[in-house]
PDB file of N, CA and C in Angstrom:
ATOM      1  N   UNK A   1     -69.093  67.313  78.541  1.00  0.00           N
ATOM      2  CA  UNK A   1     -69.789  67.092  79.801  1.00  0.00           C
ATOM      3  C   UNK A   1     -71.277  66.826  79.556  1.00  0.00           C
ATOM      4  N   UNK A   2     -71.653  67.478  78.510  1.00  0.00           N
ATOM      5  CA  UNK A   2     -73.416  67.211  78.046  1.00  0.00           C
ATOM      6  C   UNK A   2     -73.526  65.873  77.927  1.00  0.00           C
ATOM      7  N   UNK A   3     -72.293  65.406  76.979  1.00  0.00           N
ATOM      8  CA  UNK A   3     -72.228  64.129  76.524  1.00  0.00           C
ATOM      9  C   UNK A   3     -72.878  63.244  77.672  1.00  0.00           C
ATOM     10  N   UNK A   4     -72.115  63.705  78.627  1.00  0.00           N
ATOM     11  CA  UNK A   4     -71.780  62.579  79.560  1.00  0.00           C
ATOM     12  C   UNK A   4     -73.449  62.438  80.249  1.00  0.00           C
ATOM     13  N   UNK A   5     -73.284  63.484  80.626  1.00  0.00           N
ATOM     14  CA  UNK A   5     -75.209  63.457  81.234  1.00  0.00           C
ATOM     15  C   UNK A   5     -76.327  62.708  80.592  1.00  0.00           C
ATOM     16  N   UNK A   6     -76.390  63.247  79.258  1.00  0.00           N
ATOM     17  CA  UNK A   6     -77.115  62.508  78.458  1.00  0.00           C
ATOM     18  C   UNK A   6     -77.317  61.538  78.611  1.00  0.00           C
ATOM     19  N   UNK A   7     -75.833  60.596  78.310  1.00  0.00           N
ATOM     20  CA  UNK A   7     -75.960  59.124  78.555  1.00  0.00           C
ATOM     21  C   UNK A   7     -76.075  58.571  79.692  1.00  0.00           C
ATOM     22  N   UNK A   8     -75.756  59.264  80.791  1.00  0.00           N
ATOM     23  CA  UNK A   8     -76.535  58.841  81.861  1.00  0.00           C
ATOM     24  C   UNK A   8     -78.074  58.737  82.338  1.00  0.00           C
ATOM     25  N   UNK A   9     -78.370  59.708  81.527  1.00  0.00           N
ATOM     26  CA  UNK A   9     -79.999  59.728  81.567  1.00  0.00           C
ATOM     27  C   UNK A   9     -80.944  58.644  80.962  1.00  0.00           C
ATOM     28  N   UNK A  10     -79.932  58.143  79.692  1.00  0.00           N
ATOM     29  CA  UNK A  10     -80.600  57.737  78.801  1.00  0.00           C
ATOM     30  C   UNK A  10     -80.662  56.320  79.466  1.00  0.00           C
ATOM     31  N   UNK A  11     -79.487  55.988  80.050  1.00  0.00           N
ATOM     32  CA  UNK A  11     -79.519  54.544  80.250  1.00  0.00           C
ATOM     33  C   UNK A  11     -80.179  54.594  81.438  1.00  0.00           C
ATOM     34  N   UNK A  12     -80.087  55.691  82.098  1.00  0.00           N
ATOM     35  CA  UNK A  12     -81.489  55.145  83.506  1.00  0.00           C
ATOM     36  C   UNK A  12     -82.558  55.220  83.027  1.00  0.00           C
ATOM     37  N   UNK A  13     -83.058  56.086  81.871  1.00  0.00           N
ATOM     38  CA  UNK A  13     -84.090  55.219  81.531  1.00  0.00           C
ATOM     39  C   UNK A  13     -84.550  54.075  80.688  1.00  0.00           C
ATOM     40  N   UNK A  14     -83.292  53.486  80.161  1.00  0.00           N
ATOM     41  CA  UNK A  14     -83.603  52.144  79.367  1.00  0.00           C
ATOM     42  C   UNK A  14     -83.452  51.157  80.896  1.00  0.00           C
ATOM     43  N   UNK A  15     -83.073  51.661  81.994  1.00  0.00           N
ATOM     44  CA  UNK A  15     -82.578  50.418  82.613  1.00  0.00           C
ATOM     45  C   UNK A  15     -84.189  50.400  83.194  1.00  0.00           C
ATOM     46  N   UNK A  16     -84.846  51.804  83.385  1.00  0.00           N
ATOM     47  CA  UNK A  16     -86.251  51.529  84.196  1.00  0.00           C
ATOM     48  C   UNK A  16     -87.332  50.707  83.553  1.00  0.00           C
ATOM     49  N   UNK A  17     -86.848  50.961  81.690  1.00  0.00           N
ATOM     50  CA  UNK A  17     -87.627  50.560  80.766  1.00  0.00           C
ATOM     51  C   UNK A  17     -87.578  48.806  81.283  1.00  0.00           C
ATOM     52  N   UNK A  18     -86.380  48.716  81.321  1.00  0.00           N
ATOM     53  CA  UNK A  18     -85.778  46.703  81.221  1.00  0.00           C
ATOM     54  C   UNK A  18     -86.502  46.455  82.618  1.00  0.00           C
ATOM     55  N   UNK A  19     -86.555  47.355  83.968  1.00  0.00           N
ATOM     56  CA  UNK A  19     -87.245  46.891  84.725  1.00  0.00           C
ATOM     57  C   UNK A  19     -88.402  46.898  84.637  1.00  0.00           C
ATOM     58  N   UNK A  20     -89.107  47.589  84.553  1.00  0.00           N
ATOM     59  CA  UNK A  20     -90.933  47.280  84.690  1.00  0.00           C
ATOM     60  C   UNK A  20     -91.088  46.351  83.240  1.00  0.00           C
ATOM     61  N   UNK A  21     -90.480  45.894  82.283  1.00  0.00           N
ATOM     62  CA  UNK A  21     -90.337  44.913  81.141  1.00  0.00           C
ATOM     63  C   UNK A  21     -90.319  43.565  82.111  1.00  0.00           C
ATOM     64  N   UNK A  22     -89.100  43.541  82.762  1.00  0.00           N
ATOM     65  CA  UNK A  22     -88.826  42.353  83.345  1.00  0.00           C
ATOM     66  C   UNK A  22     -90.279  41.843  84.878  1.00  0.00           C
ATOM     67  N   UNK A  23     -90.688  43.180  85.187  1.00  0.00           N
ATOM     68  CA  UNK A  23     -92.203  42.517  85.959  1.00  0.00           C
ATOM     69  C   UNK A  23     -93.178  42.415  85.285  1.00  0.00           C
ATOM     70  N   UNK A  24     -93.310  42.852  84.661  1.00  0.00           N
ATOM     71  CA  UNK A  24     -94.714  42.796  83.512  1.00  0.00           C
ATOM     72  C   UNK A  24     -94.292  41.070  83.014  1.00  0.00           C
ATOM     73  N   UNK A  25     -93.385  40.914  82.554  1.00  0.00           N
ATOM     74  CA  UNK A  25     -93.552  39.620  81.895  1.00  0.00           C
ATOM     75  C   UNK A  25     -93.739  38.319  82.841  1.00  0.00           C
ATOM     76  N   UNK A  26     -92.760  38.529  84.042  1.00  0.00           N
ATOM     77  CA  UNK A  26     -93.055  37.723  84.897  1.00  0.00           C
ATOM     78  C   UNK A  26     -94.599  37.064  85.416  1.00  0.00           C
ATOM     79  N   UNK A  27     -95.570  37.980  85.016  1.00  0.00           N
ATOM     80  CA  UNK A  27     -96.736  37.554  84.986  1.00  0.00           C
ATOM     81  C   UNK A  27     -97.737  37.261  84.052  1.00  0.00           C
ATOM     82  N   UNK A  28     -96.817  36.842  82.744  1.00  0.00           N
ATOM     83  CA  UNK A  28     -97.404  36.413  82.045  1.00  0.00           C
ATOM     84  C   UNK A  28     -97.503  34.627  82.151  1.00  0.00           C
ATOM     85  N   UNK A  29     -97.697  34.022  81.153  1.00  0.00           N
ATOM     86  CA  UNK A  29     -97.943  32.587  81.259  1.00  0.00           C
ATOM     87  C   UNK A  29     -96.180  32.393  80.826  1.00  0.00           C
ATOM     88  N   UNK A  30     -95.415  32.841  80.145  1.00  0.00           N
ATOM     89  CA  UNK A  30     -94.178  32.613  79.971  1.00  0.00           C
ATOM     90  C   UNK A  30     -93.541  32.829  81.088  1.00  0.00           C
ATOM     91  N   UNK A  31     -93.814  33.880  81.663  1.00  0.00           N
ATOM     92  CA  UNK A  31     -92.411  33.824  83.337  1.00  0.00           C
ATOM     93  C   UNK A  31     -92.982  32.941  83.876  1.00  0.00           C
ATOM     94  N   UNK A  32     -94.396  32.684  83.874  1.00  0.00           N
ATOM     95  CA  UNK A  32     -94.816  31.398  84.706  1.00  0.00           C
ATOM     96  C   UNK A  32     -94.033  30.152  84.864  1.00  0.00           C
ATOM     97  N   UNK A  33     -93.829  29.753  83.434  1.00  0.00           N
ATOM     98  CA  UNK A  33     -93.029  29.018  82.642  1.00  0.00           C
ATOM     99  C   UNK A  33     -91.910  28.891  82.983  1.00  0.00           C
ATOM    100  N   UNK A  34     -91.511  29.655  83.020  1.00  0.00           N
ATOM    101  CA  UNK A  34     -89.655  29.855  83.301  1.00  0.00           C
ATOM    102  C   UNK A  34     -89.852  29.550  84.420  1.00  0.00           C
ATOM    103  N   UNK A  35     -90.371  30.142  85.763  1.00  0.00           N
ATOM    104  CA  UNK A  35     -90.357  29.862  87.037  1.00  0.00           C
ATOM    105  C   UNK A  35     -90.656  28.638  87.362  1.00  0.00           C
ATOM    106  N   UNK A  36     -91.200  27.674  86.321  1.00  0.00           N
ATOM    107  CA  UNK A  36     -91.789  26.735  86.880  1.00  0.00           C
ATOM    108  C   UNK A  36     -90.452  25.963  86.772  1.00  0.00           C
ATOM    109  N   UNK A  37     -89.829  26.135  85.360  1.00  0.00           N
ATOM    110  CA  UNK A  37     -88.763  25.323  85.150  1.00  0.00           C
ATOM    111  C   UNK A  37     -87.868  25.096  85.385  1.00  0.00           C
ATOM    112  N   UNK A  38     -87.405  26.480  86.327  1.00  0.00           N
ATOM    113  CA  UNK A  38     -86.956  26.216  87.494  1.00  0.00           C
ATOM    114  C   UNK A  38     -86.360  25.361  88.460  1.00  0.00           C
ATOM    115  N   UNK A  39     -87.865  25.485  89.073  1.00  0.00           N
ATOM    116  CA  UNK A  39     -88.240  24.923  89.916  1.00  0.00           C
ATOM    117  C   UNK A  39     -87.805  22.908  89.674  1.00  0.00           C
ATOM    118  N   UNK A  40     -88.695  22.496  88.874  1.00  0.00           N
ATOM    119  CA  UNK A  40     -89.044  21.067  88.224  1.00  0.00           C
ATOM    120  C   UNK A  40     -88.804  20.648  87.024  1.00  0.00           C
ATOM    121  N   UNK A  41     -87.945  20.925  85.961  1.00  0.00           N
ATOM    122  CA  UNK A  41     -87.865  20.442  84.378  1.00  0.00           C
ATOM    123  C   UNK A  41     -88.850  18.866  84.414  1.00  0.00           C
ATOM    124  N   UNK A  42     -88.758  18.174  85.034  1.00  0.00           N
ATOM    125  CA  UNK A  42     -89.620  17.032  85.430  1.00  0.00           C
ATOM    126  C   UNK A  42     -91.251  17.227  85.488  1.00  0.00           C
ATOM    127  N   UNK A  43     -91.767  18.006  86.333  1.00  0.00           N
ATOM    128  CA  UNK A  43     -92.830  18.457  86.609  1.00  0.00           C
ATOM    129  C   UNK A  43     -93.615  19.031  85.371  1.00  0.00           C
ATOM    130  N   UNK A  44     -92.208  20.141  84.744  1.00  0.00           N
ATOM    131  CA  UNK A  44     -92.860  20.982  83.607  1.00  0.00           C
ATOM    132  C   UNK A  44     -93.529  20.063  82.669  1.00  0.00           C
ATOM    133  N   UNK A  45     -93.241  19.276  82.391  1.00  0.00           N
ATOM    134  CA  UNK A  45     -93.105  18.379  81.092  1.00  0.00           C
ATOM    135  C   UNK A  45     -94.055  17.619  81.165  1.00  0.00           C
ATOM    136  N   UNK A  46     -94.938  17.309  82.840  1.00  0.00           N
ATOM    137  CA  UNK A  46     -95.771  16.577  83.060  1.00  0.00           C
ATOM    138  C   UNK A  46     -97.068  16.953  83.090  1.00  0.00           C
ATOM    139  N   UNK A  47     -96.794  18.759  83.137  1.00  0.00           N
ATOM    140  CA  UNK A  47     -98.172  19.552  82.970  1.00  0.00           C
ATOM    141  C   UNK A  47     -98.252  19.884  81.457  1.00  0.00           C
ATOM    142  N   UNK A  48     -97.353  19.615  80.936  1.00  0.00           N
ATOM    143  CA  UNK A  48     -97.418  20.010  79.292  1.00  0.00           C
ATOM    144  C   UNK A  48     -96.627  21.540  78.979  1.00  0.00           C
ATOM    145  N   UNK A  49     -95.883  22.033  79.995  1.00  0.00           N
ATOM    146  CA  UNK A  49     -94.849  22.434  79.284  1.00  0.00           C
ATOM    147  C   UNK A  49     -93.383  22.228  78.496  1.00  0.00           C
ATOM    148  N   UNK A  50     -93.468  22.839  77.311  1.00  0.00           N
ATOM    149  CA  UNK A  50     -92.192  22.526  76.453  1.00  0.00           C
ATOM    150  C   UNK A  50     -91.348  22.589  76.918  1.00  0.00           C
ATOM    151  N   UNK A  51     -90.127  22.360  77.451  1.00  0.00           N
ATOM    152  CA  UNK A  51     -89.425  22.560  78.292  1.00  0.00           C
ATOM    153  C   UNK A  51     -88.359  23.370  77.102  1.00  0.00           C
ATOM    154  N   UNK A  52     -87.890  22.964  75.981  1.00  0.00           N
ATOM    155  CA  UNK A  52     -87.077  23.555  75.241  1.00  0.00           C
ATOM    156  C   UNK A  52     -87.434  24.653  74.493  1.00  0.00           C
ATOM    157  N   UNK A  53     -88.831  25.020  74.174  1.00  0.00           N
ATOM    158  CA  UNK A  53     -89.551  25.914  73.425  1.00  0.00           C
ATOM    159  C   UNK A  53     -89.461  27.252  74.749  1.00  0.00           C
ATOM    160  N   UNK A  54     -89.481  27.140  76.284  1.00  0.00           N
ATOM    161  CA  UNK A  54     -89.388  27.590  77.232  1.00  0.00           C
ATOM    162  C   UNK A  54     -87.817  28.263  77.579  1.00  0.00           C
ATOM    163  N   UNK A  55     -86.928  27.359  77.185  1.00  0.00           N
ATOM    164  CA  UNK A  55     -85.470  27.768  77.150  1.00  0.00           C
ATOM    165  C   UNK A  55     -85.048  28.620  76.566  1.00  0.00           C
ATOM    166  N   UNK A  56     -85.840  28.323  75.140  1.00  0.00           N
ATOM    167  CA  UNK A  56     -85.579  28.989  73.879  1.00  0.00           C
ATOM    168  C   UNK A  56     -86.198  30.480  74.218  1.00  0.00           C
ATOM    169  N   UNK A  57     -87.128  30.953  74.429  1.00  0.00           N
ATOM    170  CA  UNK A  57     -87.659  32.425  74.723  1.00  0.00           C
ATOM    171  C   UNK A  57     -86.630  32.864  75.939  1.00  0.00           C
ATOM    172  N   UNK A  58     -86.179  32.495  76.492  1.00  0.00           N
ATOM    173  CA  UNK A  58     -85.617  32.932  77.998  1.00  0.00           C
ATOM    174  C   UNK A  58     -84.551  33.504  77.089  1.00  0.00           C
ATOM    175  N   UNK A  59     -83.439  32.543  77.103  1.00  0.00           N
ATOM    176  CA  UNK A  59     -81.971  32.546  75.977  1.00  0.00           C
ATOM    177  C   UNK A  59     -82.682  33.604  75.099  1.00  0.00           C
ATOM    178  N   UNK A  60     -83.770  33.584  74.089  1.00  0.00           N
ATOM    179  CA  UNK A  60     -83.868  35.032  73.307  1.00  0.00           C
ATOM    180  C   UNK A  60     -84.132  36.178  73.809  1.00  0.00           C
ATOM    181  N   UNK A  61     -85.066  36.386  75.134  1.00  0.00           N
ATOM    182  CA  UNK A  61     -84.639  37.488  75.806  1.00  0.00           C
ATOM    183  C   UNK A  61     -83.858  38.050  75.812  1.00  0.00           C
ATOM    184  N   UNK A  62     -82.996  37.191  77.044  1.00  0.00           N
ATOM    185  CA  UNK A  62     -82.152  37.214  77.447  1.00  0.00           C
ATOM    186  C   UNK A  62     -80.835  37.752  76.633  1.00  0.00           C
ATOM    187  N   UNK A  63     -80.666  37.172  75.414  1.00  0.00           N
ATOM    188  CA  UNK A  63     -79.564  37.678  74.238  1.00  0.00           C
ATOM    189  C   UNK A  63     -80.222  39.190  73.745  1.00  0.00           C
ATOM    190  N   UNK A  64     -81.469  39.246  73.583  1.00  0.00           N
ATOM    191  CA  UNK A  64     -81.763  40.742  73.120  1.00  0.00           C
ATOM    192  C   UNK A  64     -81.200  42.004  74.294  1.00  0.00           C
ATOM    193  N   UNK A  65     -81.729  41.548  75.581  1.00  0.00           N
ATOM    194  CA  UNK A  65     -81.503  42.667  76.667  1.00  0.00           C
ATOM    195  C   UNK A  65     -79.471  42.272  76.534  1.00  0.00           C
ATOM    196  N   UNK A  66     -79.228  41.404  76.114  1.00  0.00           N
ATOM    197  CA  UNK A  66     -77.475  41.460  75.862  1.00  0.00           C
ATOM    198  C   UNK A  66     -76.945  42.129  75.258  1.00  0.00           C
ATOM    199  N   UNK A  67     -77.778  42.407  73.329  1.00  0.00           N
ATOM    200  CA  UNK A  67     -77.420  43.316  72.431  1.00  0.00           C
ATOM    201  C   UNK A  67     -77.934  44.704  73.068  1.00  0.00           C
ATOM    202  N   UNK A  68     -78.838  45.072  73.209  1.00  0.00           N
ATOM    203  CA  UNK A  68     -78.853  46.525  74.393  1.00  0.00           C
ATOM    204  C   UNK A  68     -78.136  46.232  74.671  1.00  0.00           C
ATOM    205  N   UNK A  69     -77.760  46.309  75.799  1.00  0.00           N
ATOM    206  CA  UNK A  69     -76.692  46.532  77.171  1.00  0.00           C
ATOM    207  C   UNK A  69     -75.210  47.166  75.980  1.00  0.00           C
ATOM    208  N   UNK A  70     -74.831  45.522  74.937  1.00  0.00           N
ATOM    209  CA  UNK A  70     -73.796  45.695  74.487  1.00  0.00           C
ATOM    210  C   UNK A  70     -73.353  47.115  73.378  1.00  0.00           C
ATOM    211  N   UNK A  71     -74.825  47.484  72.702  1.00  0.00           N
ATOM    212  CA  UNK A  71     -75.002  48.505  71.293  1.00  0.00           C
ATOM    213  C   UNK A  71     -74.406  49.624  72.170  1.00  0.00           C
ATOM    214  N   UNK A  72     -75.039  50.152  73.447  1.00  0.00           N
ATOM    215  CA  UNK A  72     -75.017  51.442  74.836  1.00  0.00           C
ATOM    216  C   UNK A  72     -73.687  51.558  75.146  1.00  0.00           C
ATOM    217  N   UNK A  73     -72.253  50.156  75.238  1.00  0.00           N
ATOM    218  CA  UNK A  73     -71.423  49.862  75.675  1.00  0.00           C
ATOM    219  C   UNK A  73     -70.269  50.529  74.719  1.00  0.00           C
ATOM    220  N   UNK A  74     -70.880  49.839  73.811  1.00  0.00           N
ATOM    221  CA  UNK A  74     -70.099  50.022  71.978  1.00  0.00           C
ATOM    222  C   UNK A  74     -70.176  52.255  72.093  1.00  0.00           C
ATOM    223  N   UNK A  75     -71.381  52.511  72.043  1.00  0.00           N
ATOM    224  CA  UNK A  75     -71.823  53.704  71.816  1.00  0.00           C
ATOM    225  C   UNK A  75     -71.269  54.760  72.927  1.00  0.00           C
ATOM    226  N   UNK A  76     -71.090  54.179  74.075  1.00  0.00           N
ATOM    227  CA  UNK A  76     -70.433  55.272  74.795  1.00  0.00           C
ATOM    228  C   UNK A  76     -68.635  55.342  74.294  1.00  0.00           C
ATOM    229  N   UNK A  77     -68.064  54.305  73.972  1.00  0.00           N
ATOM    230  CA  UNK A  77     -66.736  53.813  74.193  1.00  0.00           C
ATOM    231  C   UNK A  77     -66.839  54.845  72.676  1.00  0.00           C
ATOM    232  N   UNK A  78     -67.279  55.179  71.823  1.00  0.00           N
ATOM    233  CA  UNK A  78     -67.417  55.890  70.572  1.00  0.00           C
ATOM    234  C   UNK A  78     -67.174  57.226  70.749  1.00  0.00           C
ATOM    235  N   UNK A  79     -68.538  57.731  71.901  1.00  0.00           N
ATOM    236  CA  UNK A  79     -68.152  59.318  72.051  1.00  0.00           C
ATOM    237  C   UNK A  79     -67.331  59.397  72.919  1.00  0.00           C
TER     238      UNK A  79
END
Protein backbone atom coordinates (compact mmCIF):
# COMPACT_ATOMS: atom_id res chain seq x y z
CA UNK A 1 0.00 0.00 0.00
CA UNK A 2 3.15 2.42 0.67
CA UNK A 3 4.07 1.33 -2.67
CA UNK A 4 1.17 2.54 -4.07
CA UNK A 5 1.13 6.11 -2.45
CA UNK A 6 4.48 6.79 -3.22
CA UNK A 7 3.95 6.48 -6.75
CA UNK A 8 1.23 8.46 -6.69
CA UNK A 9 2.98 11.21 -5.19
CA UNK A 10 5.77 10.95 -7.22
CA UNK A 11 4.06 11.25 -10.45
CA UNK A 12 1.97 14.26 -9.27
CA UNK A 13 4.87 15.70 -8.85
CA UNK A 14 6.67 14.95 -12.11
CA UNK A 15 3.34 15.78 -13.76
CA UNK A 16 3.48 19.47 -11.88
CA UNK A 17 7.19 19.41 -12.81
CA UNK A 18 6.05 18.73 -16.91
CA UNK A 19 3.53 21.49 -16.21
CA UNK A 20 5.15 24.65 -15.14
CA UNK A 21 8.13 23.07 -17.82
CA UNK A 22 5.54 23.19 -20.45
CA UNK A 23 4.65 27.26 -19.48
CA UNK A 24 7.94 28.37 -18.91
CA UNK A 25 8.95 27.28 -22.35
CA UNK A 26 6.07 28.50 -24.10
CA UNK A 27 7.59 31.82 -23.57
CA UNK A 28 10.55 31.37 -24.77
CA UNK A 29 11.56 32.27 -28.47
CA UNK A 30 11.09 28.39 -29.23
CA UNK A 31 7.27 28.03 -28.15
CA UNK A 32 7.13 31.22 -29.98
CA UNK A 33 8.26 29.23 -32.79
CA UNK A 34 6.18 26.38 -32.55
CA UNK A 35 3.12 28.59 -32.16
CA UNK A 36 3.94 30.41 -34.97
CA UNK A 37 4.22 27.28 -37.03
CA UNK A 38 1.30 26.51 -36.33
CA UNK A 39 -0.30 28.94 -37.19
CA UNK A 40 1.65 29.68 -40.94
CA UNK A 41 4.62 27.12 -42.04
CA UNK A 42 4.50 29.79 -44.98
CA UNK A 43 4.80 32.85 -42.90
CA UNK A 44 7.47 31.09 -40.63
CA UNK A 45 9.89 30.74 -43.31
CA UNK A 46 9.31 34.29 -44.44
CA UNK A 47 10.37 35.78 -41.08
CA UNK A 48 13.35 33.45 -41.03
CA UNK A 49 12.20 30.70 -39.13
CA UNK A 50 13.59 27.12 -39.73
CA UNK A 51 10.73 25.47 -40.09
CA UNK A 52 12.45 21.89 -39.76
CA UNK A 53 15.11 22.83 -37.11
CA UNK A 54 11.58 23.99 -35.24
CA UNK A 55 9.95 20.46 -35.80
CA UNK A 56 12.92 18.91 -34.81
CA UNK A 57 12.99 20.43 -31.00
CA UNK A 58 9.15 19.93 -30.65
CA UNK A 59 9.39 15.93 -31.85
CA UNK A 60 12.57 15.96 -29.24
CA UNK A 61 10.61 17.23 -26.52
CA UNK A 62 8.06 15.80 -27.14
CA UNK A 63 9.82 12.05 -27.39
CA UNK A 64 11.72 12.90 -24.05
CA UNK A 65 8.37 13.81 -21.97
CA UNK A 66 7.38 10.15 -23.96
CA UNK A 67 10.41 8.27 -22.39
CA UNK A 68 9.20 9.74 -18.84
CA UNK A 69 5.76 9.02 -19.05
CA UNK A 70 6.94 5.48 -20.59
CA UNK A 71 10.28 4.62 -17.83
CA UNK A 72 7.04 5.57 -14.70
CA UNK A 73 4.76 3.08 -16.87
CA UNK A 74 7.51 0.29 -17.21
CA UNK A 75 8.33 1.02 -13.29
CA UNK A 76 5.02 0.76 -11.81
CA UNK A 77 3.98 -2.47 -13.97
CA UNK A 78 7.50 -3.83 -12.06
CA UNK A 79 6.42 -3.23 -8.46
Amino acid sequence: MHRIIFLYYLILILALITNFFTIKIRNLPVGRAWEALREDETACRAIGINPTNTKLTAFAIGAMFGGFAGSFLLQGKVL
